[in-house]
C-alpha atoms as a PDB file:
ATOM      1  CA  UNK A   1     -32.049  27.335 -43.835  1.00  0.00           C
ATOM      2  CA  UNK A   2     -32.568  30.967 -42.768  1.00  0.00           C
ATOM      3  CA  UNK A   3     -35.405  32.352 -41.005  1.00  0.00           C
ATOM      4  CA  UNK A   4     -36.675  35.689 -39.713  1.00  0.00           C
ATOM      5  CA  UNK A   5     -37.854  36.953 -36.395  1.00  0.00           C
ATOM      6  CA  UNK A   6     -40.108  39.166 -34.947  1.00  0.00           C
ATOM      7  CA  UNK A   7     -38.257  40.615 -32.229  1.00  0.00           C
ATOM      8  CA  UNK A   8     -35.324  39.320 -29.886  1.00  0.00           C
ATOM      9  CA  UNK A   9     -36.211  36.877 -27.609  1.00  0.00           C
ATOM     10  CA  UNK A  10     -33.989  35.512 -24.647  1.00  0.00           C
ATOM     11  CA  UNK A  11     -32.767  32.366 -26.743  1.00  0.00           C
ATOM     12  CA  UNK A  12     -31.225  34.736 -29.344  1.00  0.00           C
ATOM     13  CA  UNK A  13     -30.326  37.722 -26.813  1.00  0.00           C
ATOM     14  CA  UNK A  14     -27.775  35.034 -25.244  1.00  0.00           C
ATOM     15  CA  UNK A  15     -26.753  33.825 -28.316  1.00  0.00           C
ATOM     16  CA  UNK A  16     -25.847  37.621 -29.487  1.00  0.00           C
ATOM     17  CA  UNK A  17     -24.303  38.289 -26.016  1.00  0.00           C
ATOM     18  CA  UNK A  18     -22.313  35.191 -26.331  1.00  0.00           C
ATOM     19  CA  UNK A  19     -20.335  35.763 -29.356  1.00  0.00           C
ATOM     20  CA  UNK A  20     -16.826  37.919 -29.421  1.00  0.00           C
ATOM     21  CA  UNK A  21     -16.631  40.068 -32.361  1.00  0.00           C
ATOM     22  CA  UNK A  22     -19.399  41.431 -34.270  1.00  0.00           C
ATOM     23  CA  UNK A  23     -19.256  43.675 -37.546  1.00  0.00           C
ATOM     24  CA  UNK A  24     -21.024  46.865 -38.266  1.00  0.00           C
ATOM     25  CA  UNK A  25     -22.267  48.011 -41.906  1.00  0.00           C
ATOM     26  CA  UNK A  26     -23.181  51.418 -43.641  1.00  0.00           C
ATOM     27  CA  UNK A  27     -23.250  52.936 -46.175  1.00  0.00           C
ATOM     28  CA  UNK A  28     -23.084  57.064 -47.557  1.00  0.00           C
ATOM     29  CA  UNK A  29     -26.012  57.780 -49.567  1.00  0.00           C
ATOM     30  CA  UNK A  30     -23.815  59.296 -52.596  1.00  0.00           C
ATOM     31  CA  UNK A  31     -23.286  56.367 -55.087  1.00  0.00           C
ATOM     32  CA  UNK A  32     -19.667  56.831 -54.933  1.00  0.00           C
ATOM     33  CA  UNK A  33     -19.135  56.759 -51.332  1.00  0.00           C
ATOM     34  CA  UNK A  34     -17.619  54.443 -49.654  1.00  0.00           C
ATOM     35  CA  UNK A  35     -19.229  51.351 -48.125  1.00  0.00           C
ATOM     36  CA  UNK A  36     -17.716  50.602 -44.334  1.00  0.00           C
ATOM     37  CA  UNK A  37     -17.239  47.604 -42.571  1.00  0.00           C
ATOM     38  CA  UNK A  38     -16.214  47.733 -38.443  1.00  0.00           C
ATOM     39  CA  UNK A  39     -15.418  44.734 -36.684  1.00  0.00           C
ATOM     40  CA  UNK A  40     -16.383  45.738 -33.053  1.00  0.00           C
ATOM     41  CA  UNK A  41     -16.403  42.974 -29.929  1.00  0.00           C
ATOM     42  CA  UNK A  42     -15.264  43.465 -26.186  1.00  0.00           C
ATOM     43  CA  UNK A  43     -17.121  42.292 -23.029  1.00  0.00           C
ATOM     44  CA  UNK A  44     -19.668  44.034 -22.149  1.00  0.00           C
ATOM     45  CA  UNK A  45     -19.772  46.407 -25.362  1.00  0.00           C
ATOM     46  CA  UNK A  46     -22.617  45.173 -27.131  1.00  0.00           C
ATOM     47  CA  UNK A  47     -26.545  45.205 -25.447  1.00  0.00           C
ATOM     48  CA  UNK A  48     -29.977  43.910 -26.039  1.00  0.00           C
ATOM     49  CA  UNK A  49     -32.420  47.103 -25.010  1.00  0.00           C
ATOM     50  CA  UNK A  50     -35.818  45.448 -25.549  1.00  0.00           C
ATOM     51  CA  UNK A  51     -37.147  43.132 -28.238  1.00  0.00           C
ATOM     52  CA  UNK A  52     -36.089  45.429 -31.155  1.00  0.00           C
ATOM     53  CA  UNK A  53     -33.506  47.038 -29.962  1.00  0.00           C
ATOM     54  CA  UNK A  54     -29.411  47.161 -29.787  1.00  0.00           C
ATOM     55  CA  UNK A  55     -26.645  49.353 -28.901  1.00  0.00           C
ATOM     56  CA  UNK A  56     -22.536  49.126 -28.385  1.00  0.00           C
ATOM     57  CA  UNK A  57     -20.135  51.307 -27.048  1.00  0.00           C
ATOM     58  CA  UNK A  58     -18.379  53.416 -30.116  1.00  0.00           C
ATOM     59  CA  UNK A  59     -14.699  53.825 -29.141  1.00  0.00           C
ATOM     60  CA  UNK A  60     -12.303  56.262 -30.159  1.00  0.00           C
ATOM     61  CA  UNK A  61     -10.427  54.881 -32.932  1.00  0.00           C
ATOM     62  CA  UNK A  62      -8.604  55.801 -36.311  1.00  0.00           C
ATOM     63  CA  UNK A  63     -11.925  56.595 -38.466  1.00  0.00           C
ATOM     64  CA  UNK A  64     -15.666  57.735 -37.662  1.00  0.00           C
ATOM     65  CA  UNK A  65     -17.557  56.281 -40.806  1.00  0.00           C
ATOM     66  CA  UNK A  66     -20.480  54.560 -38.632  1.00  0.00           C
ATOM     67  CA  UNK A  67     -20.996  57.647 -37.219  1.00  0.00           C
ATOM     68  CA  UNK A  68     -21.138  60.006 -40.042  1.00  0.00           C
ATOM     69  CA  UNK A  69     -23.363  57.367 -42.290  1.00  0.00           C
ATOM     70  CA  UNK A  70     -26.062  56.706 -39.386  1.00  0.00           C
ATOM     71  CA  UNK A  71     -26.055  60.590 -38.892  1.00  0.00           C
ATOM     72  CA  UNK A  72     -26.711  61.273 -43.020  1.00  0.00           C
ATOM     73  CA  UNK A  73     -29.158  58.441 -42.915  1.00  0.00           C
ATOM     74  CA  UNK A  74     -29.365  56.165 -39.884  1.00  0.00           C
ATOM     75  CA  UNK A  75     -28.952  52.480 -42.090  1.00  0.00           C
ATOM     76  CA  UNK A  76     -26.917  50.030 -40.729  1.00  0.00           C
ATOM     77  CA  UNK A  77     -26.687  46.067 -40.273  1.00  0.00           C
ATOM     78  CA  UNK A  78     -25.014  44.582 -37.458  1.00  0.00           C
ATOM     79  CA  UNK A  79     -23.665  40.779 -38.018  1.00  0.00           C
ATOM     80  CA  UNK A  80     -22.709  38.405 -35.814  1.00  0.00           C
ATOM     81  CA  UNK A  81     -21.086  34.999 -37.066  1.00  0.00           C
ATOM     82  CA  UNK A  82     -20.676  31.661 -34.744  1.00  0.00           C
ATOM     83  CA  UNK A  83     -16.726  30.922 -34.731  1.00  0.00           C
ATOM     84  CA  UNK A  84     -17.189  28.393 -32.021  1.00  0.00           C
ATOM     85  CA  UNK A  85     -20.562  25.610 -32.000  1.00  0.00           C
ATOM     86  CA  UNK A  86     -23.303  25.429 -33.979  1.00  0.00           C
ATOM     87  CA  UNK A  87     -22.756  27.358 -37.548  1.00  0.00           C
ATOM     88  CA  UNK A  88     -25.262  30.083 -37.670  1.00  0.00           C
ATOM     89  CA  UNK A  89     -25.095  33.892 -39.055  1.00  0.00           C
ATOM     90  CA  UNK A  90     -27.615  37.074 -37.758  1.00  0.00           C
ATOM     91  CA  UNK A  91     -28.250  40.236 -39.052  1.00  0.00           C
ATOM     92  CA  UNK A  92     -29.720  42.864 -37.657  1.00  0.00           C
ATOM     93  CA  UNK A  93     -31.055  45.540 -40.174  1.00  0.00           C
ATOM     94  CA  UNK A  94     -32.298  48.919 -38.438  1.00  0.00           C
ATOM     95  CA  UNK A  95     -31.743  52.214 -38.141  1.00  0.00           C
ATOM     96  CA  UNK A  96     -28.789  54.012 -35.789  1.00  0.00           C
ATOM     97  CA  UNK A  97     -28.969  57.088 -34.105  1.00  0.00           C
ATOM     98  CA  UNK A  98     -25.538  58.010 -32.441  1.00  0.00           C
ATOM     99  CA  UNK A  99     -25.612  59.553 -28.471  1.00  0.00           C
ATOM    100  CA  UNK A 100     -22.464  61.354 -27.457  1.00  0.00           C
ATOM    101  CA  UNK A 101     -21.098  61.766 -24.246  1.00  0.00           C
ATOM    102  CA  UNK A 102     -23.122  64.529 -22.339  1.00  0.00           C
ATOM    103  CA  UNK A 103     -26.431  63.797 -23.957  1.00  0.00           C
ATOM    104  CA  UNK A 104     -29.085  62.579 -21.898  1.00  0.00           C
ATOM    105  CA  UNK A 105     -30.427  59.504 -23.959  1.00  0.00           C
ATOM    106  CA  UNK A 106     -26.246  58.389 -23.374  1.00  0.00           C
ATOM    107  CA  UNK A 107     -25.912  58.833 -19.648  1.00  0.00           C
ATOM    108  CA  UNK A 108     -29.408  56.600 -19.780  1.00  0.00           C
ATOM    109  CA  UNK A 109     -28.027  53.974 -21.995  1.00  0.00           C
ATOM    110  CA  UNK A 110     -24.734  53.595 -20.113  1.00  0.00           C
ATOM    111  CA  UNK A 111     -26.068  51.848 -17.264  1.00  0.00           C
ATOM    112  CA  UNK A 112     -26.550  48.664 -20.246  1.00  0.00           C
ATOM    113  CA  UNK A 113     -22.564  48.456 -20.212  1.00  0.00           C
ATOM    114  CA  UNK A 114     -21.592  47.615 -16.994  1.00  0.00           C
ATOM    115  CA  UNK A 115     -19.610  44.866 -17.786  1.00  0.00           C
ATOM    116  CA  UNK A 116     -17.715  46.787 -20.469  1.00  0.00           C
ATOM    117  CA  UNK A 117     -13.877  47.289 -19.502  1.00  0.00           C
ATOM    118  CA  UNK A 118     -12.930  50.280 -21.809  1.00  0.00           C
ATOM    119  CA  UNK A 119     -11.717  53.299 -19.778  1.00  0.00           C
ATOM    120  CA  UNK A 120     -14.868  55.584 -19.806  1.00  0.00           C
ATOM    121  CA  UNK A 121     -12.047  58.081 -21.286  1.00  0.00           C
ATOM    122  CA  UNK A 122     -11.858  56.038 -24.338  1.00  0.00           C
ATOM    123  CA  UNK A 123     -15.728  56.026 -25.273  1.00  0.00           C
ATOM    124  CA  UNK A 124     -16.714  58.156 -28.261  1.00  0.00           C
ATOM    125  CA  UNK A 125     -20.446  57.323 -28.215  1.00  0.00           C
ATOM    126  CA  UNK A 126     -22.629  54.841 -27.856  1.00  0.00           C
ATOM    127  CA  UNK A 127     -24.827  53.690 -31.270  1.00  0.00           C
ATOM    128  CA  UNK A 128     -28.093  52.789 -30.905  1.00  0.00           C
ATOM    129  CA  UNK A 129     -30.586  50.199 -33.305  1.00  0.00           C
ATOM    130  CA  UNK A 130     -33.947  50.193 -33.733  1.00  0.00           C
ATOM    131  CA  UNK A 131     -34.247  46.942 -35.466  1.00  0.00           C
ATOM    132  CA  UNK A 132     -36.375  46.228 -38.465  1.00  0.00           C
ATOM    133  CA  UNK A 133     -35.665  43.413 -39.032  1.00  0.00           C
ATOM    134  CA  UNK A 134     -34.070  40.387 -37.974  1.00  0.00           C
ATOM    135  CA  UNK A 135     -32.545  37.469 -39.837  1.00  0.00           C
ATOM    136  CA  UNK A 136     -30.367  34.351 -39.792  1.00  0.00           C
ATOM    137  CA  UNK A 137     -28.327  32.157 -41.914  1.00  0.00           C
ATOM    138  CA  UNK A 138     -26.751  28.683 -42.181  1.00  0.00           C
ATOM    139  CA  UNK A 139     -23.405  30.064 -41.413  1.00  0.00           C
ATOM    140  CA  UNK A 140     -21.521  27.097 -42.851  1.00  0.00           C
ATOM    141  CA  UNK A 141     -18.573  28.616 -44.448  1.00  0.00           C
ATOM    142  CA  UNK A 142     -17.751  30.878 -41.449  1.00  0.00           C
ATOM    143  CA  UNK A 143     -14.636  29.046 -39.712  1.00  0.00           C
ATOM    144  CA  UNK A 144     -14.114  27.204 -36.655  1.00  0.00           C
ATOM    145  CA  UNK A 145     -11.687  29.421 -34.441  1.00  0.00           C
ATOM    146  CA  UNK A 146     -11.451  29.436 -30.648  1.00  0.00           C
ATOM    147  CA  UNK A 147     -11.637  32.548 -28.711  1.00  0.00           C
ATOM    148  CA  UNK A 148      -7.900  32.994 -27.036  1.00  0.00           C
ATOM    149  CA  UNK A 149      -8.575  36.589 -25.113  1.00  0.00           C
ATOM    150  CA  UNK A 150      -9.110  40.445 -25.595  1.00  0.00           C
ATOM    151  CA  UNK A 151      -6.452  42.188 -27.078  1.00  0.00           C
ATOM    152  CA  UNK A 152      -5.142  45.055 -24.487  1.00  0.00           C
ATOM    153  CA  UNK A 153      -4.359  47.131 -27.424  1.00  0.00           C
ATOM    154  CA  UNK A 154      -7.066  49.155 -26.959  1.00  0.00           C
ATOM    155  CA  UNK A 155      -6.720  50.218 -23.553  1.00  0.00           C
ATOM    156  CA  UNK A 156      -2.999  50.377 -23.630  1.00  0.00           C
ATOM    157  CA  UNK A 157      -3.599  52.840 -26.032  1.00  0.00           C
ATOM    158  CA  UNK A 158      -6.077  54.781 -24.255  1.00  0.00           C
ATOM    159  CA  UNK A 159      -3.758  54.789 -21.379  1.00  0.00           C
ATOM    160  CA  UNK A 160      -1.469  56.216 -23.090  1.00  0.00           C
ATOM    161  CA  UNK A 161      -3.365  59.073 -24.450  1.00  0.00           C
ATOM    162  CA  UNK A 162      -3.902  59.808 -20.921  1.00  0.00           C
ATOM    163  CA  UNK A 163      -0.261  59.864 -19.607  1.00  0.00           C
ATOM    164  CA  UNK A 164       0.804  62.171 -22.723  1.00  0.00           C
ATOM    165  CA  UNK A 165      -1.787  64.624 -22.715  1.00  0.00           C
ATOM    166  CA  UNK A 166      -3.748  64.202 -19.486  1.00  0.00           C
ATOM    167  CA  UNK A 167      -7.765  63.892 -19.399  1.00  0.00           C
ATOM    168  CA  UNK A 168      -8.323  65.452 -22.871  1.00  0.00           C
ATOM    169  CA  UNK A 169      -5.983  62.833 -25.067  1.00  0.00           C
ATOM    170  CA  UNK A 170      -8.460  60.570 -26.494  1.00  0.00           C
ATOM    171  CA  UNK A 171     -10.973  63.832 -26.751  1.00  0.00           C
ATOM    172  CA  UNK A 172      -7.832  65.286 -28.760  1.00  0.00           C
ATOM    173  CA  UNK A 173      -7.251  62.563 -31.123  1.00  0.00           C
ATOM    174  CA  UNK A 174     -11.433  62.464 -31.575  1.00  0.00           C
ATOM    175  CA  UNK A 175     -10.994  66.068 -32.476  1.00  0.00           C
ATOM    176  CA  UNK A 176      -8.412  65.444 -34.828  1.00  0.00           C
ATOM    177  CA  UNK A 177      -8.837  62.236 -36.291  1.00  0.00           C
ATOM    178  CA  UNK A 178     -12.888  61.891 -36.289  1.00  0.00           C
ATOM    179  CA  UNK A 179     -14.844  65.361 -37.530  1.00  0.00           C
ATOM    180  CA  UNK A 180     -15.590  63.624 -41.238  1.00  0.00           C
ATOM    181  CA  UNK A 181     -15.207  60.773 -42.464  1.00  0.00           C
ATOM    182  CA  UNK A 182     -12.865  59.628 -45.271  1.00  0.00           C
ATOM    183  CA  UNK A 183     -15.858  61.020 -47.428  1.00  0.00           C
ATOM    184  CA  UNK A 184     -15.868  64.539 -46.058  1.00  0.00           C
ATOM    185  CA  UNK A 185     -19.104  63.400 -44.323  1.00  0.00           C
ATOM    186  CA  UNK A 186     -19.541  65.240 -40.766  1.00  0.00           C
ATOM    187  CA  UNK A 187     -19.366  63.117 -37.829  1.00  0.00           C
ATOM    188  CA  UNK A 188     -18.130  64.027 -34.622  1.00  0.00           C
ATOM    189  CA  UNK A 189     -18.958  67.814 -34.648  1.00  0.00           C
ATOM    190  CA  UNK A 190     -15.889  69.403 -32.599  1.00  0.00           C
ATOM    191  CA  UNK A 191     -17.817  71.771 -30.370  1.00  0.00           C
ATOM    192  CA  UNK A 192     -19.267  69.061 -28.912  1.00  0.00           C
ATOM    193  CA  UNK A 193     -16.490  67.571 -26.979  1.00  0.00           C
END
């Protein structure tokens, strides 16, 4: 059934490229912290960076959990299911690191999302993998659904961060909504924005 790889080849870097959504897992290190579970997807927002290596564009949103877990300990596991063809599941187990806007290491990662149509406004970081270790599965209870469009929810929203409070709205909400996590975890440290 399942089977583990060495490193990404080009075979698996389209098959990761092809697929929609994909789902990003971490954990706190305290026992009692919460576990968190992302669903992330979006053209362009996910890239292969060499054989053992991944990154995706981190946008704003409602909660910064990825972020503050890879910053207390860097694990994380990024899953892709088939919903359309053959069934199949990957995970990619590794370690993050998370690059915010003004570091170097992010302006050199950025050219990778070129195809990505999120307002630049609108991108909180970008997370990085080094993978450890790569895996796959039979995927045969994962569902047959068809792939209908993006949602413009996201940039709507952005948008309309912009209108309200001019080039600092989504940096606003960030500041607000995204300094811990729902742990009390740090994550987005304020003076950096």
């Amino acid at each position: 059934m399942g089977q583990t790889y060495a490193a990404i080849d080009g075979s698996l870097e389209r098959w990761l490229l092809d697929q929609h959504v994909f789902f990003i897992g971490t954990a706190p290190l305290a026992p009692e912290g919460m576990i968190n579970v992302s669903p992330k997807g979006g053209a362009g927002m996910f890239a292969v960076l060499g054989p053992t290596g991944v990154a995706y564009l981190d946008v704003a949103g409602s909660g910064a959990e990825t972020i503050a877990h890879i910053r207390e300990n860097g694990r994380v596991v990024v899953m892709f299911c088939a919903f359309e063809g053959r069934p199949r599941i990957v995970r990619l187990h590794g370690v993050g690191r998370v690059h915010l806007p003004g570091d170097p290491t992010f302006a050199g990662l950025l050219p990778y999302f070129s195809q990505a149509t999120v307002p630049a406004e609108g991108v909180r970081s970008i997370i990085e993998v080094d993978v450890q270790r790569i895996a796959d599965s039979c995927g045969y209870s994962v569902p047959l659904m068809a792939f209908e469009g993006e949602r413009p929810h996201r940039d709507l929203w952005i948008e309309k961060r912009l209108k309200q409070f001019g080039p600092e709205g989504v940096e606003r909400y960030v500041r607000d909504k995204n300094v811990t996590s729902l742990d009390g975890l740090p994550a987005i440290d304020p003076d950096r924005l």
